[in-house]
C-alpha atoms as a PDB file:
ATOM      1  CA  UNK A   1       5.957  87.459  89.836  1.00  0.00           C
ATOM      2  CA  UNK A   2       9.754  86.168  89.035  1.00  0.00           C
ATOM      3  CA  UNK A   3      10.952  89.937  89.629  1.00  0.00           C
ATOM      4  CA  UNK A   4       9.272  89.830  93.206  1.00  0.00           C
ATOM      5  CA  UNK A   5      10.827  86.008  93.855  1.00  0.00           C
ATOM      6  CA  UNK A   6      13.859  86.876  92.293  1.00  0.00           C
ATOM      7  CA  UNK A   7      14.551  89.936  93.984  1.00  0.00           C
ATOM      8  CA  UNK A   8      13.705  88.399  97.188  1.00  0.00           C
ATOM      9  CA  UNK A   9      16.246  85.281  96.537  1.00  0.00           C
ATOM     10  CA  UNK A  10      18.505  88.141  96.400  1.00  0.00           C
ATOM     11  CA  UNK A  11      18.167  89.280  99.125  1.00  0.00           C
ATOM     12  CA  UNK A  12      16.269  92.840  98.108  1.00  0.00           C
ATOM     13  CA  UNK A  13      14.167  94.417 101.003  1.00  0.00           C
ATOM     14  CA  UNK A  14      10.591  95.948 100.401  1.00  0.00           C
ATOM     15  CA  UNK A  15       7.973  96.223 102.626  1.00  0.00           C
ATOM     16  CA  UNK A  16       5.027  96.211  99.698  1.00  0.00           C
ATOM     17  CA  UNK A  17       4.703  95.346  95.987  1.00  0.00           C
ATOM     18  CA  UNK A  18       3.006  98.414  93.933  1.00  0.00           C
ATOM     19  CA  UNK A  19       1.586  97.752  90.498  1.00  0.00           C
ATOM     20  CA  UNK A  20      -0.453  99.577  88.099  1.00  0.00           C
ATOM     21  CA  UNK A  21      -3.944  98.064  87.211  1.00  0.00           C
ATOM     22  CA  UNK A  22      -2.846  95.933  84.385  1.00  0.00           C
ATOM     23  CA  UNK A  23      -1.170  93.712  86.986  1.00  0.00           C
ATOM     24  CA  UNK A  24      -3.908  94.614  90.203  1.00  0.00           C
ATOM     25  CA  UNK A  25      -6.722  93.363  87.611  1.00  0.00           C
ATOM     26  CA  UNK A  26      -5.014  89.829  87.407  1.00  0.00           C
ATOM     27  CA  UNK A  27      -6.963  87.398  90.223  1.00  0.00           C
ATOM     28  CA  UNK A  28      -4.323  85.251  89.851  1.00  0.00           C
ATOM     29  CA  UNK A  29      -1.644  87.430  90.624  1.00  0.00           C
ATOM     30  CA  UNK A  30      -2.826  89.365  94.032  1.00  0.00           C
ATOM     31  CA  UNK A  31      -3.624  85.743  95.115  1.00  0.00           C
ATOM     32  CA  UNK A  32       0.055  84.519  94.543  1.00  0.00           C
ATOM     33  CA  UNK A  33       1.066  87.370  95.886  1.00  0.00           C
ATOM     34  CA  UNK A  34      -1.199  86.560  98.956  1.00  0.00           C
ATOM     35  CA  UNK A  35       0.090  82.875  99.044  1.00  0.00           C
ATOM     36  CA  UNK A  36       3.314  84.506  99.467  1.00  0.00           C
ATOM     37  CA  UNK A  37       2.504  86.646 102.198  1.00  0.00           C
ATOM     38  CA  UNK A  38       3.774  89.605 100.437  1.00  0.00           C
ATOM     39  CA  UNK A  39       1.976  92.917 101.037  1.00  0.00           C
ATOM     40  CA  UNK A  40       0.595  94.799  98.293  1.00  0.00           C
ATOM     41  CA  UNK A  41      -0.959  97.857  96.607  1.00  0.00           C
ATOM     42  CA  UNK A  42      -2.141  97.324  93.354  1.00  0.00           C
ATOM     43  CA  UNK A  43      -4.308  99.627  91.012  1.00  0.00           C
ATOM     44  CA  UNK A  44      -7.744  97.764  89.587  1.00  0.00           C
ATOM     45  CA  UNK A  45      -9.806  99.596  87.008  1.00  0.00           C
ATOM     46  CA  UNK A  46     -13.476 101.235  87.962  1.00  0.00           C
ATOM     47  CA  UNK A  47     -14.903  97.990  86.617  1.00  0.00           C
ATOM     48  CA  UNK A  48     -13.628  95.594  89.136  1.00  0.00           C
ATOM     49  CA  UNK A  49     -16.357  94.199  91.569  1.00  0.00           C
ATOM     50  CA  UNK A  50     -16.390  94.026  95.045  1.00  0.00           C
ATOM     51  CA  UNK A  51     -18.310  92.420  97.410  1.00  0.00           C
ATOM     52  CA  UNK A  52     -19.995  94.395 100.664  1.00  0.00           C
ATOM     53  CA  UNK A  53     -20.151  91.437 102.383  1.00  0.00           C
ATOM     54  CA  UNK A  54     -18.766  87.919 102.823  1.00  0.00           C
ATOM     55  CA  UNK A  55     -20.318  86.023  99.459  1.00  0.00           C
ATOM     56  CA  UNK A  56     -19.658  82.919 101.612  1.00  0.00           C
ATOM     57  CA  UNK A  57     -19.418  80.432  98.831  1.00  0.00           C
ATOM     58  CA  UNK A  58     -21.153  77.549  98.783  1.00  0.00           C
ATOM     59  CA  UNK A  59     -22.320  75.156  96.441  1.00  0.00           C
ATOM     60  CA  UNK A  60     -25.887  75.135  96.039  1.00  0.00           C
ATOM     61  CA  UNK A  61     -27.983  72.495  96.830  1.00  0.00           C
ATOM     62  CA  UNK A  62     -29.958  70.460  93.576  1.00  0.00           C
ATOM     63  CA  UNK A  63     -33.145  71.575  92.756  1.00  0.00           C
ATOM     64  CA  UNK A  64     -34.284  68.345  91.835  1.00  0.00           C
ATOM     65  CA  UNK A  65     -33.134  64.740  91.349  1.00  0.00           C
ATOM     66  CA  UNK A  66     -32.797  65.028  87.759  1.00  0.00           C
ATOM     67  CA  UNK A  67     -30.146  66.156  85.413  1.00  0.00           C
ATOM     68  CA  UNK A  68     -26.115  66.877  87.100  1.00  0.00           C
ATOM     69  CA  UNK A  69     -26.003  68.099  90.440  1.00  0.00           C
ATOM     70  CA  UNK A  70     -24.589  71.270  91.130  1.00  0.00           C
ATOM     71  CA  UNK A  71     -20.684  71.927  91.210  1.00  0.00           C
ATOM     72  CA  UNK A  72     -20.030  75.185  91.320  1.00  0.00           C
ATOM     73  CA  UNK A  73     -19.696  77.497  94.432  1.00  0.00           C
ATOM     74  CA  UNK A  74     -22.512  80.431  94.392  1.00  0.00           C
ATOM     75  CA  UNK A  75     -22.036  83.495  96.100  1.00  0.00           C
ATOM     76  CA  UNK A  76     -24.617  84.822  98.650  1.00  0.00           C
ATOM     77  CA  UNK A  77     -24.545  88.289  97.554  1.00  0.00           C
ATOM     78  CA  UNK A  78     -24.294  90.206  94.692  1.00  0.00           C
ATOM     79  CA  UNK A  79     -21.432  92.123  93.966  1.00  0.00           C
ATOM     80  CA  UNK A  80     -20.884  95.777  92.595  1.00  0.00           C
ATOM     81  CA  UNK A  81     -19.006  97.757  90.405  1.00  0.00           C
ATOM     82  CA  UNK A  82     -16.275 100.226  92.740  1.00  0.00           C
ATOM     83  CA  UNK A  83     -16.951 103.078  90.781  1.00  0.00           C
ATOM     84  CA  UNK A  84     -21.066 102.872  91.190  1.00  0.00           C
ATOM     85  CA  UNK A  85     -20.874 101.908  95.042  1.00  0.00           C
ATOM     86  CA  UNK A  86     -18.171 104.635  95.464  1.00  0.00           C
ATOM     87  CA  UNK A  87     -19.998 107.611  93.674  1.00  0.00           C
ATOM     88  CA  UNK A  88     -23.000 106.288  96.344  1.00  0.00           C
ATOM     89  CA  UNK A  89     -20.996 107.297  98.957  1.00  0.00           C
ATOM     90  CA  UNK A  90     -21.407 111.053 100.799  1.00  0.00           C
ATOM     91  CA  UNK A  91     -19.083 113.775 100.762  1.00  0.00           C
ATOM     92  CA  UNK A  92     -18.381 113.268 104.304  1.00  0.00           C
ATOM     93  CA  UNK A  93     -16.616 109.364 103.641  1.00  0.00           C
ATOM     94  CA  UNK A  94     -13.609 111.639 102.067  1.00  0.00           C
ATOM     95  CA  UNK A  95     -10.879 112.632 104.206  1.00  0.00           C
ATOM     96  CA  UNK A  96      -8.175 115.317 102.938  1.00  0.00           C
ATOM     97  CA  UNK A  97      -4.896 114.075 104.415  1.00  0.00           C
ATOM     98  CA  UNK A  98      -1.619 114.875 102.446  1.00  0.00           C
ATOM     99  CA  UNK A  99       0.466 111.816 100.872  1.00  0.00           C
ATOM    100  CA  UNK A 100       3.930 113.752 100.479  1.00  0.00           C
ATOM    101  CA  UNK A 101       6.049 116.893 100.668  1.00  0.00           C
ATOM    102  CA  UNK A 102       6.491 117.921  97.404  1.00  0.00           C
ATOM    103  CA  UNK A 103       8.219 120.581  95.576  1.00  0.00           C
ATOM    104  CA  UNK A 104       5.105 122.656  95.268  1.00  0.00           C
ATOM    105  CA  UNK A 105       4.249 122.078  98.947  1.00  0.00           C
ATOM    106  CA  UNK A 106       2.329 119.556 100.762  1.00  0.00           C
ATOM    107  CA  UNK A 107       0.590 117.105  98.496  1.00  0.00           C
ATOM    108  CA  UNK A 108      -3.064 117.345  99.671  1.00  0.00           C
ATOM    109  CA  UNK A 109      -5.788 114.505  98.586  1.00  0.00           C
ATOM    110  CA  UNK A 110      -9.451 113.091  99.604  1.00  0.00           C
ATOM    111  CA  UNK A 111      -8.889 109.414 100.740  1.00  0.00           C
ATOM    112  CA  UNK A 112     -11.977 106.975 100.819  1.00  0.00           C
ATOM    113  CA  UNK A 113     -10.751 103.550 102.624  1.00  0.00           C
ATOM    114  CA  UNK A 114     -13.401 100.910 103.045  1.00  0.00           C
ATOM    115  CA  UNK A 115     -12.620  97.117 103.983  1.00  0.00           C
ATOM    116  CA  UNK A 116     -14.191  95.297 100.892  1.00  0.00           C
ATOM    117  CA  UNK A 117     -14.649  91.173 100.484  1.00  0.00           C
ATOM    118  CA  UNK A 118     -12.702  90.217  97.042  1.00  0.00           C
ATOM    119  CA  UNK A 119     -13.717  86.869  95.125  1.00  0.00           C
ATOM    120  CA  UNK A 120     -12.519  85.527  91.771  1.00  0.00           C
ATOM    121  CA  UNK A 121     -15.582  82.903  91.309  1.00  0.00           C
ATOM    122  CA  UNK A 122     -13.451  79.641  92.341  1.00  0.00           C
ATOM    123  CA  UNK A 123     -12.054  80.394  95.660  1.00  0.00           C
ATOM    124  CA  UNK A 124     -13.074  78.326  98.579  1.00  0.00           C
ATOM    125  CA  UNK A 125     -13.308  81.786 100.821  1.00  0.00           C
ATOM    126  CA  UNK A 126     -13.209  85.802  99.633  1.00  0.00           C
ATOM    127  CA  UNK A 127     -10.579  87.781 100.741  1.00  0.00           C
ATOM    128  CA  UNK A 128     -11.029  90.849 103.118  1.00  0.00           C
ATOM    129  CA  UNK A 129      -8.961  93.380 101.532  1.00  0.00           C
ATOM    130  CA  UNK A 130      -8.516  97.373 101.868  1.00  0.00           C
ATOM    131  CA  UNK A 131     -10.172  99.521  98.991  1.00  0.00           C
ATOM    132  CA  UNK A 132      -8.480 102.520  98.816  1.00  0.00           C
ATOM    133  CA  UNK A 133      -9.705 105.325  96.777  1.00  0.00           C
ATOM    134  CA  UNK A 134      -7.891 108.747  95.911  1.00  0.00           C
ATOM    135  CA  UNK A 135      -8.889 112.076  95.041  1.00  0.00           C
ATOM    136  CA  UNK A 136      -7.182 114.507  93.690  1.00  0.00           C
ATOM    137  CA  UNK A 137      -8.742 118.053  94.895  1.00  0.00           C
ATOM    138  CA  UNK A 138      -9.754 120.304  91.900  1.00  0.00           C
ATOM    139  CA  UNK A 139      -9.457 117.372  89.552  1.00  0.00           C
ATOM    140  CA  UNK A 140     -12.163 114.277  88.266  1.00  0.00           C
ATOM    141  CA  UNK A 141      -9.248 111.930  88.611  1.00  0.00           C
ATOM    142  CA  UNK A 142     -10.242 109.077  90.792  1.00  0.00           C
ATOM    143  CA  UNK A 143      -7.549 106.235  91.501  1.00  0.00           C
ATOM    144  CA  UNK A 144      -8.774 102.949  93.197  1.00  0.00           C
ATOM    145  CA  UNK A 145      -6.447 100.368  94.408  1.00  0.00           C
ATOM    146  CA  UNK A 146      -6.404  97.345  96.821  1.00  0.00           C
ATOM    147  CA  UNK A 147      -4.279  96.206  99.748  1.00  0.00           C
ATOM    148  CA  UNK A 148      -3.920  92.726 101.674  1.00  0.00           C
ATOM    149  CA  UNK A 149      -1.839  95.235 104.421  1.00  0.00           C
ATOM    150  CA  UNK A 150      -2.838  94.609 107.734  1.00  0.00           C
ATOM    151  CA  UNK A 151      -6.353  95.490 108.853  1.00  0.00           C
ATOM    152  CA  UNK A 152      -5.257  97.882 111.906  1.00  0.00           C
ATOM    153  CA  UNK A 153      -3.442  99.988 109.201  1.00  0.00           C
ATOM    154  CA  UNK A 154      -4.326 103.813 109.236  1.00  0.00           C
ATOM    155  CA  UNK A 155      -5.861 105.210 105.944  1.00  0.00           C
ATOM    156  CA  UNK A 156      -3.092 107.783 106.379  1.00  0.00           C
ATOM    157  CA  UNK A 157      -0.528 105.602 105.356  1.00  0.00           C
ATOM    158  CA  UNK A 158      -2.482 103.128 102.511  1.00  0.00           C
ATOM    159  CA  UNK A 159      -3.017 106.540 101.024  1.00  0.00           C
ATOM    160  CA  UNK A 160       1.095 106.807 101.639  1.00  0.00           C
ATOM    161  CA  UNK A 161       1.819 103.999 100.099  1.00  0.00           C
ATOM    162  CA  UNK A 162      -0.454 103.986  97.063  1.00  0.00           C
ATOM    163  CA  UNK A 163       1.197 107.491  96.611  1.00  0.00           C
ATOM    164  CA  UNK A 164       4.710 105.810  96.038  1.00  0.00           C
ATOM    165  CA  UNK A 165       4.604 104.597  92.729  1.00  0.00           C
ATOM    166  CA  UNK A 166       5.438 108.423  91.605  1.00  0.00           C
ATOM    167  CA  UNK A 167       9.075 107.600  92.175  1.00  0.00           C
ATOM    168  CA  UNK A 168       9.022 104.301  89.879  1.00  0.00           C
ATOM    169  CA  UNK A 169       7.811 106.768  87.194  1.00  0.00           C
ATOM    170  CA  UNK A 170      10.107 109.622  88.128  1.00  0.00           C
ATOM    171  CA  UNK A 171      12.628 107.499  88.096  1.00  0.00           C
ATOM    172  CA  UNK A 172      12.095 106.479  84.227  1.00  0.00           C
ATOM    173  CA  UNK A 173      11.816 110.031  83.443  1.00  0.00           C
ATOM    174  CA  UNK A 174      15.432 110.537  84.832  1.00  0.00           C
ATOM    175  CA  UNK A 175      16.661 107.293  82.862  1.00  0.00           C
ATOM    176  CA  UNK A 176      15.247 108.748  79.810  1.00  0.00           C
ATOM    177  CA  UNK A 177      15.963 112.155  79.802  1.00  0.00           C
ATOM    178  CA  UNK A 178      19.724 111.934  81.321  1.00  0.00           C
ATOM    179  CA  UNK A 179      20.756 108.578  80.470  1.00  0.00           C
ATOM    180  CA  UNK A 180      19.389 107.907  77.367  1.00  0.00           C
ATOM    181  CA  UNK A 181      17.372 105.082  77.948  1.00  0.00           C
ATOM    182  CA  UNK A 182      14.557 105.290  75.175  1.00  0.00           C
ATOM    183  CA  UNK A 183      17.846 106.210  72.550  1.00  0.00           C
ATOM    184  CA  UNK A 184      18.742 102.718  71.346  1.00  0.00           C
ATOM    185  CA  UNK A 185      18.179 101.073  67.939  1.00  0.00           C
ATOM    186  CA  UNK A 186      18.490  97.327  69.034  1.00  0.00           C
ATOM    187  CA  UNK A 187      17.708  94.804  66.609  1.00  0.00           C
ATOM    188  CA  UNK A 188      17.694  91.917  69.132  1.00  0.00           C
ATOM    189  CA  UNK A 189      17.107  91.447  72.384  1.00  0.00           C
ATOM    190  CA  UNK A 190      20.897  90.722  73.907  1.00  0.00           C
ATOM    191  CA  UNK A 191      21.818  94.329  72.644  1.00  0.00           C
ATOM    192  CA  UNK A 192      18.926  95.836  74.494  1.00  0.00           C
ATOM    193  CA  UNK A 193      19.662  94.192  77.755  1.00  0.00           C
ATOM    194  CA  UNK A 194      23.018  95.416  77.081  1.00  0.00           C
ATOM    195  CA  UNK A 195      21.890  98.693  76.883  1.00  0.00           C
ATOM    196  CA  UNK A 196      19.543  98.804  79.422  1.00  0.00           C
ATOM    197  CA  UNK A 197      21.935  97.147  82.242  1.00  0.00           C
ATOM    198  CA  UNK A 198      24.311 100.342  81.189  1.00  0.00           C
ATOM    199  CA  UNK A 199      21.380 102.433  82.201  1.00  0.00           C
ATOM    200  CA  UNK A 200      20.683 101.305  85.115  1.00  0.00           C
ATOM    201  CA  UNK A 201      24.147 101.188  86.258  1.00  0.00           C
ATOM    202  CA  UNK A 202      24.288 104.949  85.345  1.00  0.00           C
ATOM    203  CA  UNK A 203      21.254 105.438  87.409  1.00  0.00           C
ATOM    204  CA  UNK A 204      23.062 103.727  89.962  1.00  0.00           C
ATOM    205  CA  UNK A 205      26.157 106.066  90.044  1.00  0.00           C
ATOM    206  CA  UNK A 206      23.956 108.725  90.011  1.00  0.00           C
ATOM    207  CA  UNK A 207      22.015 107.797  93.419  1.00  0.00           C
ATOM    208  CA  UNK A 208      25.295 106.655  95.016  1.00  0.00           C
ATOM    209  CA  UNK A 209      25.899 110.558  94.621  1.00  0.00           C
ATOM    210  CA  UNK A 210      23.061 112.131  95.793  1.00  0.00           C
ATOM    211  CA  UNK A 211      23.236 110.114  98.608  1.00  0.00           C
ATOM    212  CA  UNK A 212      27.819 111.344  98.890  1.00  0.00           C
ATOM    213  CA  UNK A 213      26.395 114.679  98.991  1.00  0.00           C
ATOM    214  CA  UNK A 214      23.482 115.020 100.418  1.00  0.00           C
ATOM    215  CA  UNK A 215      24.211 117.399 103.248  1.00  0.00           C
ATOM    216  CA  UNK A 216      26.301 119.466 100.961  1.00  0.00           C
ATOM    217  CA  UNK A 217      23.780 119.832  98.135  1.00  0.00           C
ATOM    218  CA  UNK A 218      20.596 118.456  99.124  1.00  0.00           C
ATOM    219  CA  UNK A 219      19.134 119.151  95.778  1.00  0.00           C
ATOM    220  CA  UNK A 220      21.499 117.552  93.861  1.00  0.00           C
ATOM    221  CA  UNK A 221      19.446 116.320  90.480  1.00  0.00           C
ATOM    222  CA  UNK A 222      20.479 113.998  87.628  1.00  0.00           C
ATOM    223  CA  UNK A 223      20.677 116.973  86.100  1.00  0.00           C
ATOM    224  CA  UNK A 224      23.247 118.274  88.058  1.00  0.00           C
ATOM    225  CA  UNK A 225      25.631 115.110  88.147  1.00  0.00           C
ATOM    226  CA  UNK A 226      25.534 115.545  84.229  1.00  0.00           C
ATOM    227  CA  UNK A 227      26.361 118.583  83.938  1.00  0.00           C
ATOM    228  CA  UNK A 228      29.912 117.918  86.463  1.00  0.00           C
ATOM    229  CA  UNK A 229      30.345 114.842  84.008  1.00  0.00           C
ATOM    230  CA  UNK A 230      30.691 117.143  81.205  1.00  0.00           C
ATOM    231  CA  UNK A 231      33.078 119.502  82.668  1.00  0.00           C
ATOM    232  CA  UNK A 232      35.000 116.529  83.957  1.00  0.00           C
ATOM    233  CA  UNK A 233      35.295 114.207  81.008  1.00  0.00           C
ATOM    234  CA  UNK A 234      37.473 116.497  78.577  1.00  0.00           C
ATOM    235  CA  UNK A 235      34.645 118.221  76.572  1.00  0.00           C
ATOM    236  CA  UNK A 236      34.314 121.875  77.132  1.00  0.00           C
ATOM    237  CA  UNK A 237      36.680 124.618  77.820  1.00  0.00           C
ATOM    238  CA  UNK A 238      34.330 125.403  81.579  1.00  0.00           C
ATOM    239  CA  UNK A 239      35.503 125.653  84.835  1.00  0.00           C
ATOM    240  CA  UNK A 240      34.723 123.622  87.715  1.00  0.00           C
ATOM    241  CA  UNK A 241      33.874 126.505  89.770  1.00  0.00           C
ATOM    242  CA  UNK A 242      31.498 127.971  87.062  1.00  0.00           C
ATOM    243  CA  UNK A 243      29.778 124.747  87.061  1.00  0.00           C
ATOM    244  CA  UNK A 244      29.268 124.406  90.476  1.00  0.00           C
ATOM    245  CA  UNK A 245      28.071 128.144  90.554  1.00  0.00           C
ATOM    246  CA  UNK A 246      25.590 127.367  87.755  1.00  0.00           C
ATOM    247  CA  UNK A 247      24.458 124.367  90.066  1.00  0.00           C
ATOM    248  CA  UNK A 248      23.569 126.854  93.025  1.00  0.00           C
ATOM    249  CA  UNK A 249      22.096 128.975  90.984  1.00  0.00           C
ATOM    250  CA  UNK A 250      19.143 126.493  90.009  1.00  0.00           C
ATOM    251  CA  UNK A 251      19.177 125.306  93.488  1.00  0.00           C
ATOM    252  CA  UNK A 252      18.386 129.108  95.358  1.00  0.00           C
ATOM    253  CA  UNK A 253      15.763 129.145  92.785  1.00  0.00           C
ATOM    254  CA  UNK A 254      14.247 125.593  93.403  1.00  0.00           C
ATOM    255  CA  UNK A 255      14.405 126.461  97.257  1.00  0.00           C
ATOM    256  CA  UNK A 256      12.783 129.440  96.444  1.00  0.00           C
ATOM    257  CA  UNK A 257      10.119 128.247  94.660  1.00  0.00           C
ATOM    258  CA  UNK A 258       9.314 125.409  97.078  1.00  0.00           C
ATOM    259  CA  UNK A 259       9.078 127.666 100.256  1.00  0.00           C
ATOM    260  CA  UNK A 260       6.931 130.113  98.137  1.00  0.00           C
ATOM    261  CA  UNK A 261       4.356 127.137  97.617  1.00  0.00           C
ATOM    262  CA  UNK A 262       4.561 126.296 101.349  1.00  0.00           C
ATOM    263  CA  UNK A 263       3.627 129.911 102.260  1.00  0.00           C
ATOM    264  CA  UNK A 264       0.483 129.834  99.564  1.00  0.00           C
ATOM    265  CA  UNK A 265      -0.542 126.994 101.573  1.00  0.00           C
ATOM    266  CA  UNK A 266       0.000 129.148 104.829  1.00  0.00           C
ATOM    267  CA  UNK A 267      -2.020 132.001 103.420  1.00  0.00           C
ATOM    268  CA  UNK A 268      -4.981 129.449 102.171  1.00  0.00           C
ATOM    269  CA  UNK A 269      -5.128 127.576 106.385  1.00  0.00           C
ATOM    270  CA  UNK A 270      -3.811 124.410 105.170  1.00  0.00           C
ATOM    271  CA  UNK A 271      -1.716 122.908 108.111  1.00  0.00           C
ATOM    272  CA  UNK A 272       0.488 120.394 107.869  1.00  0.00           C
ATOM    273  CA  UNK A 273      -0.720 116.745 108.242  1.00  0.00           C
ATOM    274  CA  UNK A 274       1.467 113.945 108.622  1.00  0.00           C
ATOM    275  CA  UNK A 275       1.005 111.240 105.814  1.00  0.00           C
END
């Protein structure tokens, strides 16, 4: 929660927060997050109930005049486990729609979207969210997440946007495997923030160049930058043009290998979909 107030105090733009369940299972903070009218899609483990319904709670009336009177709000209805109502649900709920364009083609899915009531036991009112469930076709992987987004919002793009936290990952596999970011051997915590800030600001660099030359090479990997770096910092005896030939190399093959995946797809009658 300070990231998202912090980077807002600075000024940061986003249009959602994304989580993993760890956070998404936390009442308190999807609620905050809803105080703060910030959009999100957060992760929640198979476990987490849901309600069908509005629970409406109330407090229930006493029984009888003796002993404490009631306190505690009831709900109406029982609620349900997402992975038991889900697996309830017929084949024809799911809807293939692809999230992405990936490197291997289109990234096709089967989307269930439901609007489901959410209530942590001490609310005054539940909270009509999105459930959001994904598929991955040819795999038992199921994903389920939850967004406060608006409630005209297509399933097309919740399934969009709970596809998004890819690049948050992708992004530490870059860090780690071209910047070094898991190599440190800090024995206190101001020499890993020291370490970490050069990381990111390496990370940085390297965006700021994709971005330079992104017309020229649109293919242009971390990868790539670091291999330049190391003809241009006096290491090797390698010319520029033999790195840059090297570079074009990979990329005719990466090209090649993407528009063979999008002609599989051809071949198998998926069309394209917008996500």
């Amino acid at each position: 929660m300070q990231l998202v107030i912090e980077a807002r105090g600075q000024g940061a733009e986003f249009q959602w927060v994304g989580t993993d369940a760890l956070y998404g299972n936390s009442p308190a903070f999807t609620r905050m997050l809803n105080q703060m009218h910030e959009t999100f899609m957060v992760d929640v483990s198979k476990s987490q109930r849901i309600y069908l319904e509005d629970p409406d709670p109330v407090v229930p009336p006493a029984k009888s005049n003796k002993g404490c009177r009631p306190s505690k709000l009831k709900a109406q209805c029982a609620p349900i486990r997402i992975d038991e109502w889900v697996g309830q649900q017929p084949e024809s709920e799911w809807k293939r729609t692809c999230v992405c364009d990936a490197t291997k083609g289109n990234l096709w899915v089967d989307v269930f979207h439901q609007r489901v009531w959410l209530w942590d036991g001490e609310e005054p009112h539940a909270h009509c969210w999105h459930l959001i469930v994904r598929r991955d076709i040819g795999a038992e992987d199921i994903k389920y997440s939850l967004s406060n987004a608006p409630e005209e919002i297509s399933y097309k793009r919740l399934a969009c946007m709970q596809a998004q936290r890819y690049w948050v990952e992708r992004s530490f596999q870059d860090a780690k495997n071209q910047c070094g970011m898991g190599e440190y051997q800090a024995r206190k915590w101001q020499s890993w923030h020291h370490h970490m800030a050069m990381v990111l600001m390496a990370m940085l660099f390297m965006v700021e160049q994709r971005i330079l030359f992104k017309d020229a090479y649109p293919l242009l990997s971390c990868f790539d930058t670091v291999c330049i770096l190391n003809f241009l910092l006096p290491q090797r005896a390698i010319t520029l043009k033999e790195v840059i030939r090297q570079m074009e190399v990979r990329h005719q093959r990466r090209l090649a290998s993407i528009q063979y995946a999008y002609l599989k797809q051809l071949e198998l009658g998926l069309s394209e979909s917008e996500p």
